[in-house]
Protein backbone atom coordinates (compact mmCIF):
# COMPACT_ATOMS: atom_id res chain seq x y z
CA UNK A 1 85.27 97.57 118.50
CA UNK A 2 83.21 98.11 115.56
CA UNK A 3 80.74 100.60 114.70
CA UNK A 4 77.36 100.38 116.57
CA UNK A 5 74.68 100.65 114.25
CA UNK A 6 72.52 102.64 115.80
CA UNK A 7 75.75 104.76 117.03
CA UNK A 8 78.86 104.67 118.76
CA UNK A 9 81.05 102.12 119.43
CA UNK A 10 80.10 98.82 120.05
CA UNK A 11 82.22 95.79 121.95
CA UNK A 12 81.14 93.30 119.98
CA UNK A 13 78.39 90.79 120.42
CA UNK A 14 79.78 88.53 123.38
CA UNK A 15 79.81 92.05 125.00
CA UNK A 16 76.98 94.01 123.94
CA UNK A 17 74.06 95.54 126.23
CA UNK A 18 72.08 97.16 123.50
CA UNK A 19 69.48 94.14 123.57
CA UNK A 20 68.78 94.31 127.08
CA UNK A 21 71.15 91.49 128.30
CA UNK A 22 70.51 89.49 124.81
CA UNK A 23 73.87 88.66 123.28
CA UNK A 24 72.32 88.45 119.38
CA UNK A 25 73.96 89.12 116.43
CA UNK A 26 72.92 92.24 114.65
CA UNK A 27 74.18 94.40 111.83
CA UNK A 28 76.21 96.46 114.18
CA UNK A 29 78.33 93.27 114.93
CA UNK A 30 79.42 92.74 111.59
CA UNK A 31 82.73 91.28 111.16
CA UNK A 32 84.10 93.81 108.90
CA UNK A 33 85.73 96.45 110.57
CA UNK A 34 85.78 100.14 110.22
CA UNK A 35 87.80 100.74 106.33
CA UNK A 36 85.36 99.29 104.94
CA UNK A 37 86.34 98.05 101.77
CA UNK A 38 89.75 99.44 101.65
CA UNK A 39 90.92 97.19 104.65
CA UNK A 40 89.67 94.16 103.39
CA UNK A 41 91.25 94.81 100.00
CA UNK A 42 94.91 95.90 102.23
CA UNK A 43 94.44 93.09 103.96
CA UNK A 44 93.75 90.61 100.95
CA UNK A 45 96.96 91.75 99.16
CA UNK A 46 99.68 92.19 102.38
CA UNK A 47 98.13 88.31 102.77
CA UNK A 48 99.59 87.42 99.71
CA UNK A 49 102.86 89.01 100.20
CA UNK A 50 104.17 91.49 102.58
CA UNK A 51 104.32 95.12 101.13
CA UNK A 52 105.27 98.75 101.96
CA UNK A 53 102.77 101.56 101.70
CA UNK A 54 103.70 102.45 98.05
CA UNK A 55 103.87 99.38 96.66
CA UNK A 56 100.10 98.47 97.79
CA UNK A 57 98.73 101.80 96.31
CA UNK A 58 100.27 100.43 93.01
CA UNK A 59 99.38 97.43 93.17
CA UNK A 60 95.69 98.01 93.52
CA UNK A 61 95.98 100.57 90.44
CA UNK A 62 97.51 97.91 88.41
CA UNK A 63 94.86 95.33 89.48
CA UNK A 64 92.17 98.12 88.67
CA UNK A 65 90.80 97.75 92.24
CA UNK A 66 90.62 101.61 92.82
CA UNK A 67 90.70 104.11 90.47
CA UNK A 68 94.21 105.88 90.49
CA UNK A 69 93.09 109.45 92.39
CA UNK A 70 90.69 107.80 94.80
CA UNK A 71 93.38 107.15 97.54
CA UNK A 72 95.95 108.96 99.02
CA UNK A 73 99.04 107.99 99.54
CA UNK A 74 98.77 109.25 103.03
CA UNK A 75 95.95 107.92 103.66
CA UNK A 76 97.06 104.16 102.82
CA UNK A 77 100.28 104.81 105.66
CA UNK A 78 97.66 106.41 108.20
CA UNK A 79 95.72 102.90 107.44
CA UNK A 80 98.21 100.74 107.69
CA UNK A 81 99.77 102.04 110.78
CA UNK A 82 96.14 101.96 112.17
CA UNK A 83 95.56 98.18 111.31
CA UNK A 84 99.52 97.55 113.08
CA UNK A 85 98.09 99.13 116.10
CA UNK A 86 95.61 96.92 116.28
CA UNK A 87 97.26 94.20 115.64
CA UNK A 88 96.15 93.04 111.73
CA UNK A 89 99.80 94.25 110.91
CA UNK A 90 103.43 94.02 111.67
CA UNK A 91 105.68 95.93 110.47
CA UNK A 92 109.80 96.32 109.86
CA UNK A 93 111.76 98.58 108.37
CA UNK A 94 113.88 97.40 105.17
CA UNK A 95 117.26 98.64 104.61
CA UNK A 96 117.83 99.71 101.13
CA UNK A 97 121.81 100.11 99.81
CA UNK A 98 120.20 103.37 97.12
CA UNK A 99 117.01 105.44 98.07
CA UNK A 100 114.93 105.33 101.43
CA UNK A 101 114.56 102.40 104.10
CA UNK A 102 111.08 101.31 103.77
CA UNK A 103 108.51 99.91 106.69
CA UNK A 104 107.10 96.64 105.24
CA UNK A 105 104.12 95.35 106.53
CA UNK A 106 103.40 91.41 106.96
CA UNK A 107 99.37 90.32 108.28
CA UNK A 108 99.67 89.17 111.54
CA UNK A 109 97.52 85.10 112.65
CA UNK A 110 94.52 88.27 113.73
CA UNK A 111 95.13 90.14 110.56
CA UNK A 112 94.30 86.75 108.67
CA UNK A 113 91.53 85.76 110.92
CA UNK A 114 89.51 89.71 110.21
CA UNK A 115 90.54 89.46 106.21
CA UNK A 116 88.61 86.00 106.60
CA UNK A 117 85.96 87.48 108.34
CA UNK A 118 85.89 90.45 106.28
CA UNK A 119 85.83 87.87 102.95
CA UNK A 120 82.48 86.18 104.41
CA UNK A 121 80.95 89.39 105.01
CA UNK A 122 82.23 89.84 100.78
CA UNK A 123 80.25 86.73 100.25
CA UNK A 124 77.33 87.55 102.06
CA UNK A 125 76.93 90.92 100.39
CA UNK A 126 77.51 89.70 97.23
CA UNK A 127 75.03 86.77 97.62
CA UNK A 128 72.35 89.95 98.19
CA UNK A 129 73.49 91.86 95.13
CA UNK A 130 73.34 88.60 93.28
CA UNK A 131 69.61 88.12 94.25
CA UNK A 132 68.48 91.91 93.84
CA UNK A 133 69.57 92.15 90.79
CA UNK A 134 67.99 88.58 89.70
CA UNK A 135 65.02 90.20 90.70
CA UNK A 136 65.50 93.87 89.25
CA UNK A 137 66.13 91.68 85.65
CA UNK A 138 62.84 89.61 86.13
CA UNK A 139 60.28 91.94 87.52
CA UNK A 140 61.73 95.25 85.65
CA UNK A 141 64.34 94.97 83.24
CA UNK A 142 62.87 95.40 79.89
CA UNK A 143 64.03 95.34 76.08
């Protein structure tokens, strides 16, 4: 499901009535799914190696790819155990001999298939920056 643009939820495009029978793309079928940013980034670094909750919040403060009181740390396990429900994520629990057992979290084949989706959307919205702010330099940036 993702976000319907003009409200609610929306099935997807393959599914979706709100053209009048028209299966079209439109912005409420974007690819990237509700987390926004944050679940692309999670995604991007549990593809690179599997992680537990903790050790993804520091790893996007040491990368400098959220400022260090933007996220919670409960917010990041809420996340994560939302993305393993739908299936981005797997998860299993690592025995430790000293401190806590953590719950790791590996991207599932789907998890890899939405960051890729999620990355193109990147692209595409980065491709618009690129070009508004070509044009903010040439038609108003002075000095």
């Amino acid at each position: 499901m993702h976000e319907h643009e003009h409200g609610g939820d929306c099935p997807g495009p393959e599914n979706c009535e709100c053209h009048d029978g028209e299966k079209r793309h439109h912005w409420g079928h974007r690819p990237q799914r509700r987390g926004g940013w944050a679940g692309v980034l999670f995604l991007r670094l549990l593809d690179e190696k599997p992680m537990h909750g903790y050790q993804l919040m520091e790893e996007l403060n040491r990368r400098g790819l959220t400022p260090p009181d933007r996220i919670e740390p409960g917010a990041i396990y809420t996340a994560l155990r939302r993305m393993e429900h739908k299936g981005l994520l797997e998860s299993k629990w690592e025995e430790k001999e000293s401190g806590p057992d953590r719950r790791v979290y590996t991207l599932t084949e789907e998890g890899r298939r939405v960051l890729k989706q999620g990355l193109e959307m990147v692209k595409l919205q980065k491709a618009v920056l690129d070009d508004l702010s070509s044009y903010y330099d040439s038609h108003f940036k002075t000095g």
